[in-house]
Protein backbone atom coordinates (compact mmCIF):
# COMPACT_ATOMS: atom_id res chain seq x y z
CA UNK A 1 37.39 -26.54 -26.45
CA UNK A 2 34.77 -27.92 -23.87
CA UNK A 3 35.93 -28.01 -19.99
CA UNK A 4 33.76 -28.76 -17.79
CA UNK A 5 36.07 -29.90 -14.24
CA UNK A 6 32.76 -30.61 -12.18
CA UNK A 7 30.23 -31.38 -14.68
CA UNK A 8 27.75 -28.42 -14.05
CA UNK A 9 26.43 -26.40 -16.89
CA UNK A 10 25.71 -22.47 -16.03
CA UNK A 11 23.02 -21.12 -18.26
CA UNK A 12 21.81 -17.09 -17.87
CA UNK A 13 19.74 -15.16 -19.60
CA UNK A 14 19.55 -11.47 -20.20
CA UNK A 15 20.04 -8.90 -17.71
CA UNK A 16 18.56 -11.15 -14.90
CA UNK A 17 21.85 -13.34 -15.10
CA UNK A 18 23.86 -10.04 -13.66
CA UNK A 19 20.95 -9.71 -10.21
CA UNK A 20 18.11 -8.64 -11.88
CA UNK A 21 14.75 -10.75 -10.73
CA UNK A 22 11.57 -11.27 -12.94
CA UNK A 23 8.30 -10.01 -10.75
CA UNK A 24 6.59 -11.94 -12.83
CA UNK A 25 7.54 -15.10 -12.73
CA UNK A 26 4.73 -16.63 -11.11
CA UNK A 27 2.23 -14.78 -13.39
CA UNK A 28 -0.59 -16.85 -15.00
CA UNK A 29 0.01 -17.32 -18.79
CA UNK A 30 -3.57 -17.78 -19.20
CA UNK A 31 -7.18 -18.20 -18.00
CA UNK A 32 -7.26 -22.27 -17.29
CA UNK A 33 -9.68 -23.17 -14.34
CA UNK A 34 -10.39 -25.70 -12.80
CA UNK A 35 -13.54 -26.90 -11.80
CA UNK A 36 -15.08 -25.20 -14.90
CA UNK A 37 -17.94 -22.80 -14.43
CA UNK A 38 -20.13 -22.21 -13.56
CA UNK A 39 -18.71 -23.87 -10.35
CA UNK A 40 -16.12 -21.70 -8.48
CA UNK A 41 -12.39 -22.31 -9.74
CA UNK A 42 -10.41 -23.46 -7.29
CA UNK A 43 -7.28 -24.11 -9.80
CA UNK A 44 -5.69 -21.92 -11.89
CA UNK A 45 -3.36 -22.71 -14.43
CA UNK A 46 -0.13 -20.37 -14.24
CA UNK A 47 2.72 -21.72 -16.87
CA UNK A 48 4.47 -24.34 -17.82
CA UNK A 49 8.60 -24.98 -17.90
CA UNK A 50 11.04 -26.37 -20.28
CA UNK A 51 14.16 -24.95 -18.94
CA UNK A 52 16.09 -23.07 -21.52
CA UNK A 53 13.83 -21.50 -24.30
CA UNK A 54 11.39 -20.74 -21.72
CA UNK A 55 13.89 -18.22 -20.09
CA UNK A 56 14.62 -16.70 -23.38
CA UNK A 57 13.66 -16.15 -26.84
CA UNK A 58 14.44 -19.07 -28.49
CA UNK A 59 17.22 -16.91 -30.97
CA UNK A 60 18.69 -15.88 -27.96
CA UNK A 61 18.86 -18.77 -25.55
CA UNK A 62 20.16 -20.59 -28.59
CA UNK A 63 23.36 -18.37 -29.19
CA UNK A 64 24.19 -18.27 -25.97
CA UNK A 65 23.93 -21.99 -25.04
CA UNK A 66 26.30 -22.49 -28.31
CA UNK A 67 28.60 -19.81 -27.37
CA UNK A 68 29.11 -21.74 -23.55
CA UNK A 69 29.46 -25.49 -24.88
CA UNK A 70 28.99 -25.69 -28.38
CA UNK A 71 25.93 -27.77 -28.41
CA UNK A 72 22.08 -27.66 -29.37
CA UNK A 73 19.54 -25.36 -26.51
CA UNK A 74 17.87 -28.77 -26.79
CA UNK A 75 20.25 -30.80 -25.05
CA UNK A 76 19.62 -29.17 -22.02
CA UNK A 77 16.17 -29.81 -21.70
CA UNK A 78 14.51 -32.25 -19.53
CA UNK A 79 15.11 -35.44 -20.82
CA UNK A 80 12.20 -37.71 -18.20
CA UNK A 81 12.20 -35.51 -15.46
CA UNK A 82 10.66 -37.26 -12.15
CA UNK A 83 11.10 -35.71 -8.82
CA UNK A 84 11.19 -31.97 -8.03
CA UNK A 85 12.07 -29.21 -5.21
CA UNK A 86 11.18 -25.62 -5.07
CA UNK A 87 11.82 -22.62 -2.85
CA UNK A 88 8.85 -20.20 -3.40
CA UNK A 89 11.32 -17.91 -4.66
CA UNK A 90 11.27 -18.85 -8.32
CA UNK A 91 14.36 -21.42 -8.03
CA UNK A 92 13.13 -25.27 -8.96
CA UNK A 93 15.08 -28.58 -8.61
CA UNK A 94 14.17 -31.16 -10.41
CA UNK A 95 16.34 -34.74 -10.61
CA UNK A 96 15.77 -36.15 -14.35
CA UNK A 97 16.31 -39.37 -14.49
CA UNK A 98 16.92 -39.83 -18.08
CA UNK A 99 19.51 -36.80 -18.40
CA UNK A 100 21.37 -38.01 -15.40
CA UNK A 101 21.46 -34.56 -13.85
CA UNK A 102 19.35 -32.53 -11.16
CA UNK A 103 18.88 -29.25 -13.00
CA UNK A 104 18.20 -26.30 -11.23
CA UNK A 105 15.84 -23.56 -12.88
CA UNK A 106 16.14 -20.08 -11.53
CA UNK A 107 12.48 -18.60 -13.27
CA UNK A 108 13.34 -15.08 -11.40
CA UNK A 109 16.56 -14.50 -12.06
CA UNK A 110 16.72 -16.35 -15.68
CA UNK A 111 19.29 -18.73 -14.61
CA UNK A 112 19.78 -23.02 -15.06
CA UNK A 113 22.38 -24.87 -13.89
CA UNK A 114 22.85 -28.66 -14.51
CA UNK A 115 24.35 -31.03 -11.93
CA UNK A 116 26.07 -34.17 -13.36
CA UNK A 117 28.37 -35.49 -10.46
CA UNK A 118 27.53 -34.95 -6.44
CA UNK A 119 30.89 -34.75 -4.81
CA UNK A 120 33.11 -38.06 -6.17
CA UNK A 121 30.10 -39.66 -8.04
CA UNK A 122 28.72 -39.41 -11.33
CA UNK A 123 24.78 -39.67 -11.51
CA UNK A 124 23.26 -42.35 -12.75
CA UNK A 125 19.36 -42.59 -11.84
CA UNK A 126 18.36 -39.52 -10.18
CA UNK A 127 14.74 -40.10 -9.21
CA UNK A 128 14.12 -37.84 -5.83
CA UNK A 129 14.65 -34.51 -4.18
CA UNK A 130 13.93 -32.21 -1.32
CA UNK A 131 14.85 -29.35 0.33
CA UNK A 132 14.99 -28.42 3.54
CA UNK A 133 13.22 -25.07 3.91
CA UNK A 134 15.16 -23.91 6.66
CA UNK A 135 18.55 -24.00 5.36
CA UNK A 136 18.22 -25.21 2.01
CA UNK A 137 19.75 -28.02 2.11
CA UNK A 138 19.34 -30.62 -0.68
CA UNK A 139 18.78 -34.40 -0.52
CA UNK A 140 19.04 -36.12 -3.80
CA UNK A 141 18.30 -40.04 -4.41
CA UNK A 142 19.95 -41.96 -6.92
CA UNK A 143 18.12 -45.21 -7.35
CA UNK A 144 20.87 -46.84 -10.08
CA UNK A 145 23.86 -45.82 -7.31
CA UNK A 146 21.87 -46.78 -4.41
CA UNK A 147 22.46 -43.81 -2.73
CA UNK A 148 20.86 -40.80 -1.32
CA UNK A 149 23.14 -37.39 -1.26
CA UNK A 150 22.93 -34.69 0.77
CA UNK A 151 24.05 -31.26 -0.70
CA UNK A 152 24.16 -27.72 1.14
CA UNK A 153 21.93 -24.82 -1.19
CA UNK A 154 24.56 -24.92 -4.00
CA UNK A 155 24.29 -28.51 -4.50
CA UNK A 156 28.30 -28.78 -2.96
CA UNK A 157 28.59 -32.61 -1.30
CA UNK A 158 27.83 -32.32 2.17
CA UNK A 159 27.67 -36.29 2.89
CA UNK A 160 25.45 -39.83 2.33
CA UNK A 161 23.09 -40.97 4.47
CA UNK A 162 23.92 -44.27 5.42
CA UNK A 163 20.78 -46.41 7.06
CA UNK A 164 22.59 -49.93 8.20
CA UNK A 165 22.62 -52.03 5.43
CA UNK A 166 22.78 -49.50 2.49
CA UNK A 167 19.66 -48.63 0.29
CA UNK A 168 18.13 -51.33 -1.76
CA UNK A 169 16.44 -48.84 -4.08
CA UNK A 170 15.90 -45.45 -2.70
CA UNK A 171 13.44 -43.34 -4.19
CA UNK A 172 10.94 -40.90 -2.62
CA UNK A 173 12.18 -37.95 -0.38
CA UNK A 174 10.38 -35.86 2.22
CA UNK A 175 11.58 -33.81 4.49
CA UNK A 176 9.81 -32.52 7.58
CA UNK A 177 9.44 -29.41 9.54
CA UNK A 178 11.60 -30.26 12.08
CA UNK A 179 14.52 -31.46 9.65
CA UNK A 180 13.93 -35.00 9.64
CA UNK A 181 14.43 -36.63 6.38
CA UNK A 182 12.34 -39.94 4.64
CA UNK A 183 13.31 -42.00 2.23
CA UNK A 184 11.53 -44.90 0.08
CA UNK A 185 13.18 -47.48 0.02
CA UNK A 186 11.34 -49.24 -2.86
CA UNK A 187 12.79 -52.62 -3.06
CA UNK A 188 12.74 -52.95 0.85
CA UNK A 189 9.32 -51.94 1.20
CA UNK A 190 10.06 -49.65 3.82
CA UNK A 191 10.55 -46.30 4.47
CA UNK A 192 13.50 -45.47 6.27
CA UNK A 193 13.99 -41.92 8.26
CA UNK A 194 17.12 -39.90 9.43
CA UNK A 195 17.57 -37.28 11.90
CA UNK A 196 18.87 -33.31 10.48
CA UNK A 197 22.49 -34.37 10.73
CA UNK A 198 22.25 -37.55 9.15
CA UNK A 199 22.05 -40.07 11.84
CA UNK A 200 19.36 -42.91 11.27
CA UNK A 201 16.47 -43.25 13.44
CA UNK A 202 14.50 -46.26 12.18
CA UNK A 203 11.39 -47.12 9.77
CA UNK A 204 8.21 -46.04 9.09
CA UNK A 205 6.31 -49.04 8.59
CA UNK A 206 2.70 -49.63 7.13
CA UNK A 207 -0.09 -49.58 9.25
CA UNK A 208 -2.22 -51.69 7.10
CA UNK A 209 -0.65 -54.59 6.08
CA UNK A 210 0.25 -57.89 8.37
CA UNK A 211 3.54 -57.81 7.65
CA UNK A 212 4.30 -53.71 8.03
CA UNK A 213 5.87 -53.22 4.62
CA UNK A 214 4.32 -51.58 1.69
CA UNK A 215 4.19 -52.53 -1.78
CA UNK A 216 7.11 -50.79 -3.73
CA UNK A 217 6.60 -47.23 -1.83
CA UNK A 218 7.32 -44.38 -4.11
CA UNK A 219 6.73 -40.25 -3.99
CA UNK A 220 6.90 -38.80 -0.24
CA UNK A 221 5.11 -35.89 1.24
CA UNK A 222 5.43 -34.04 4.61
CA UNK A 223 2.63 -31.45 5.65
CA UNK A 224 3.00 -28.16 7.47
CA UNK A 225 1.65 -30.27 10.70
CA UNK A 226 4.41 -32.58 9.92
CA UNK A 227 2.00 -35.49 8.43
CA UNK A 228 3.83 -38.30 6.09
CA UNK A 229 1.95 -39.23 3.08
CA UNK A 230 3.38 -42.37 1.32
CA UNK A 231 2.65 -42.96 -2.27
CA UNK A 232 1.95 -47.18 -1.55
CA UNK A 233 2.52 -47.97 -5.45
CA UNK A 234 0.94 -51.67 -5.93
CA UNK A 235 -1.54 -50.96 -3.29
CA UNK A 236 -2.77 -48.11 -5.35
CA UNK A 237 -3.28 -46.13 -2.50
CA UNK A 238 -1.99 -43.26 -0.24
CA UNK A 239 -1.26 -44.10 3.68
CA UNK A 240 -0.66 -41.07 5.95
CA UNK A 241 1.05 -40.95 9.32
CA UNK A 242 1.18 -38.61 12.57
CA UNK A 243 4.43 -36.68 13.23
CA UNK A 244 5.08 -39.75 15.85
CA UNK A 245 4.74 -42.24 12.89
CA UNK A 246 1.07 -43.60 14.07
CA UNK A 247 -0.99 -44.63 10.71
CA UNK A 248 -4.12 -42.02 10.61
CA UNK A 249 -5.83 -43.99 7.45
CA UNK A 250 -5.39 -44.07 3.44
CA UNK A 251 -7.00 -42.54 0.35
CA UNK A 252 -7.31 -44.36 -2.99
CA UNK A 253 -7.51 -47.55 -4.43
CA UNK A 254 -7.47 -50.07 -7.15
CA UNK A 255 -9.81 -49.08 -10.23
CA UNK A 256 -10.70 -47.34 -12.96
CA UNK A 257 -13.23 -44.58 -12.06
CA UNK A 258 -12.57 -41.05 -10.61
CA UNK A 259 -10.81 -41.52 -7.01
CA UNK A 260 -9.06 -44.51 -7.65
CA UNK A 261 -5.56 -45.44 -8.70
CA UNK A 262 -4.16 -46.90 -11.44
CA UNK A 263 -0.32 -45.83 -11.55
CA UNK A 264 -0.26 -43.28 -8.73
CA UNK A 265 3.25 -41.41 -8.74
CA UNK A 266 3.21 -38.40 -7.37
CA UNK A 267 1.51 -37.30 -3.97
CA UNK A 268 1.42 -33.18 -2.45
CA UNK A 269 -0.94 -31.70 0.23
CA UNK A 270 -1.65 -27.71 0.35
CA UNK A 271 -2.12 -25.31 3.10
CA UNK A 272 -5.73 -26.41 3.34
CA UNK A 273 -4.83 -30.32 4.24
CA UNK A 274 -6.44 -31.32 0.31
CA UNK A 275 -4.22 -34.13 -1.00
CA UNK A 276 -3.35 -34.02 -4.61
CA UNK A 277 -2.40 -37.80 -6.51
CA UNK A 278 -0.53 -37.69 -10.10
CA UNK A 279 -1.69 -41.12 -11.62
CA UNK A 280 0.54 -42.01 -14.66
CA UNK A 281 -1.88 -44.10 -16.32
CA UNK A 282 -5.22 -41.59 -16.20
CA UNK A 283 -2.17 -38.59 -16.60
CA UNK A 284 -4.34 -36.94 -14.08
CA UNK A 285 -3.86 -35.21 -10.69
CA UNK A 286 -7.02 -36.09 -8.71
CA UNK A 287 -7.64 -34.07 -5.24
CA UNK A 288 -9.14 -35.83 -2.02
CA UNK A 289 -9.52 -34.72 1.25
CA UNK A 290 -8.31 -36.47 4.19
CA UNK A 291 -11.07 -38.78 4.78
CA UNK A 292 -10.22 -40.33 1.16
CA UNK A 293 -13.78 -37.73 -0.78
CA UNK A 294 -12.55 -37.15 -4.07
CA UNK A 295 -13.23 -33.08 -4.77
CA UNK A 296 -11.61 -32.21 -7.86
CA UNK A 297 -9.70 -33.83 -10.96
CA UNK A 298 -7.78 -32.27 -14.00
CA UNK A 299 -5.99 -33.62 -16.67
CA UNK A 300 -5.81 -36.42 -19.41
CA UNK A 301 -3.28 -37.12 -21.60
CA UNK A 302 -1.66 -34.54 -24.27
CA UNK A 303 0.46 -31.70 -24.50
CA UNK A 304 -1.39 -28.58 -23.77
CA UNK A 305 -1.75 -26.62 -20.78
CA UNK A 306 -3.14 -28.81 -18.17
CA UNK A 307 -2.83 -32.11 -19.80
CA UNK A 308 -0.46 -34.60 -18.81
CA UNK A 309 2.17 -37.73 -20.64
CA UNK A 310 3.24 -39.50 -17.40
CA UNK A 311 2.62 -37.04 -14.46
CA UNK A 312 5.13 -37.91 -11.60
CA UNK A 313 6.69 -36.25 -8.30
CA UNK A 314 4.71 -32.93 -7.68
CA UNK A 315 4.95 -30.27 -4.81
CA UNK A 316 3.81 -26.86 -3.13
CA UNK A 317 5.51 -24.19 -2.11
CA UNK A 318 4.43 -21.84 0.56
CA UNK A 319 2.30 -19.57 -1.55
CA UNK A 320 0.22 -22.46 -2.41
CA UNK A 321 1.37 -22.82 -6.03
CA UNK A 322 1.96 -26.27 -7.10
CA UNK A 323 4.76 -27.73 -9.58
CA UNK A 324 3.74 -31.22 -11.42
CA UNK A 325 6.42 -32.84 -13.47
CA UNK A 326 5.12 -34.17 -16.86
CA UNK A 327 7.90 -36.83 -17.38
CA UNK A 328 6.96 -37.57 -21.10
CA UNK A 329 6.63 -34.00 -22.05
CA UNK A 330 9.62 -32.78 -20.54
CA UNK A 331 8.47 -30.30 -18.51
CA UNK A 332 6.63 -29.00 -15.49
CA UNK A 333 3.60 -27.69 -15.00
CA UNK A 334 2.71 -24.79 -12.28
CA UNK A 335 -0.47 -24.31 -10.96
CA UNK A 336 -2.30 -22.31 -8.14
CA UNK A 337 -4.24 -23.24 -5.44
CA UNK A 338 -7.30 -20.61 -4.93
CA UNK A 339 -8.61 -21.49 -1.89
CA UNK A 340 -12.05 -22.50 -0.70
C-alpha cells in the first residue's frame, strides 16, 4: 500500500538520516580547472548531483527507495530540473519542471525530500526558487499555475504573492538582502517586486528600451550589495540595477563568439562582483565582469564533469561555491570559485 496524504517523498540514507552530517560534502571529486595551465585556475570542479544514488551506493539507495514506495531509485531523479536554491550548509532546492516537484537534497545529512503540492495546489510547472537567507524562507514559481508560493524552511504554505492583476507567466526569483523579493514576469515583460511580508511595491522596468519592458525576462540574481541582474532573454543580454532600481548598464549580446548570447538562462554573481551567464545553446557558463570583459568560459555540450546539455538557473552560496543545473542531464553541477 502507497499513502502519501501530502505528496512529499522522504528519502535517507545511512547513518546521516538519524543526525549524522557528511564533512565532506563539499569535497572536490577531482582535479578539473579552469582556465587550464599554465594560467592560474580560478575554477575548480567539486561534484556533480543526481539526487538519490549519489547519496548512496546504488544497492543501497535502491532497497531502500523500494522498501518506502515500491518504485524504481530512478523515479526520483531529476526529471528537467531548472531553477535552484541552496543554503551553504549542504541542503539544495531545486524546482524541476518536468517532475512537477521542488526536491530538496540534503548532501550533509544524506537526506531528499520531494514536494508535489504547496499548501491546496498541486504543481504543475515549477520553474523558480529562492531563499531567503535570513529565515529561510522559500519562494517557489509555478509558471503553468501562474503563481508564485511562498513557503517557511520546511516548504509548509505560508501564502501567494498577489501583484494586482495576477502573474501572466512568472518565472525568475531573486531575493535581496533586505528581504525584498523579484519576480519575472515573462509574458508581461516586467519584473514585478514585493516587500518581506508579501505586499507589492511596483516594477522594475528596463532601462534600455523605449518602452521599459524587456523581452521575455527570465533567471534573477541579487548581489551581496543588493544589485538586480535580469537575464533579458530575446535581447540576449544581462541588465543590472542599483538597490533603488536605477539601470547601471548590461553585459552580453546577440552572436556567436565568446561573450555573446545565444540562449542565455541562467545568471549568478560571486563575492568578487564577476557575473557568470549559462547559455543553453553554447551549454556554457561564460564569466564577465561588470563592465560587460569576458574573463573566463567553461563548458560545451556532453555529459562529463564540466560539460553541459541545457545549462539553466545557477547560484552561489556564501562560501563562493556555485551550483549550475544541467536540465538535460538531470543533474547539477558544483563548482568553486578560487579567487583572484
Amino acid at each position: 500500500m502507497r499513502f502519501f496524504p501530502v505528496l512529499l517523498l522522504v528519502f535517507i540514507y545511512g547513518c546521516a538520516g538519524a543526525g549524522g552530517h557528511d564533512p565532506d560534502w563539499a569535497r572536490a571529486r577531482q582535479q578539473l580547472l579552469w582556465p587550464e595551465p599554465p594560467a592560474p585556475p580560478r575554477i575548480q570542479f567539486l561534484r556533480s548531483v543526481q539526487a538519490a544514488d549519489d547519496l548512496a551506493g546504488k544497492e543501497q539507495s535502491g532497497k531502500v527507495f523500494s522498501w518506502l514506495t515500491g518504485e524504481k531509485t530512478a523515479d526520483i531523479r531529476m526529471l528537467t530540473p531548472f531553477g535552484i536554491a541552496v543554503d551553504g550548509d549542504g541542503r539544495m532546492w531545486v524546482a524541476d519542471t518536468e517532475g512537477r516537484a521542488v526536491q530538496m537534497i540534503d548532501l550533509a545529512r544524506k537526506r531528499v525530500e520531494s514536494w508535489r503540492r504547496l499548501g491546496e495546489w498541486t504543481l504543475l510547472s515549477p520553474v523558480g526558487i529562492a531563499r531567503d537567507p535570513r529565515d529561510g524562507k522559500l519562494y517557489v514559481s509555478d509558471s503553468g499555475l501562474r503563481r508564485v508560493f511562498v513557503t517557511d524552511k520546511d516548504l509548509k504554505f505560508v501564502r501567494l504573492l498577489d501583484p494586482p492583476g495576477g502573474f501572466r507567466r512568472p518565472t525568475g526569483l531573486a531575493v535581496a538582502p533586505d528581504g525584498r523579493v523579484y519576480v519575472a514576469d515573462t509574458l508581461a515583460h516586467i519584473i514585478k517586486i514585493f516587500a518581506a511580508d508579501g505586499r507589492y511595491l511596483g516594477e522594475q522596468k528596463s532601462g534600455l528600451t523605449a518602452d521599459g519592458l524587456f523581452s521575455l525576462p527570465g533567471s534573477l540574481a541579487v548581489d551581496r550589495s543588493g544589485r538586480l541582474f535580469v537575464v533579458d532573454t530575446m535581447n540576449f543580454r544581462i541588465e543590472y540595477f542599483s538597490p533603488d532600481g536605477a539601470s547601471l548598464g548590461s553585459i552580453g549580446q546577440l552572436g556567436d563568439v565568446p561573450g555573446s548570447f545565444a540562449r542565455p538562462r541562467g545568471v549568478a554573481v560571486d563575492s568578487a562582483q564577476h557575473v557568470y551567464v549559462t547559455d543553453a545553446a553554447f551549454d556554457n557558463v561564460q564569466v564577465f565582469d561588470l563592465a560587460g570583459r569576458l574573463l573566463l568560459g567553461w563548458g560545451g555540450p556532453g555529459n562529463v564533469p564540466g560539460k553541459f546539455n541545457m545549462p539553466a538557473g545557477m547560484v552561489f552560496d556564501d562560501s563562493d561555491r556555485l551550483y549550475v543545473v544541467d536540465s538535460f542531464n538531470h543533474r547539477v553541477q558544483m563548482f568553486q570559485y578560487l579567487g583572484d
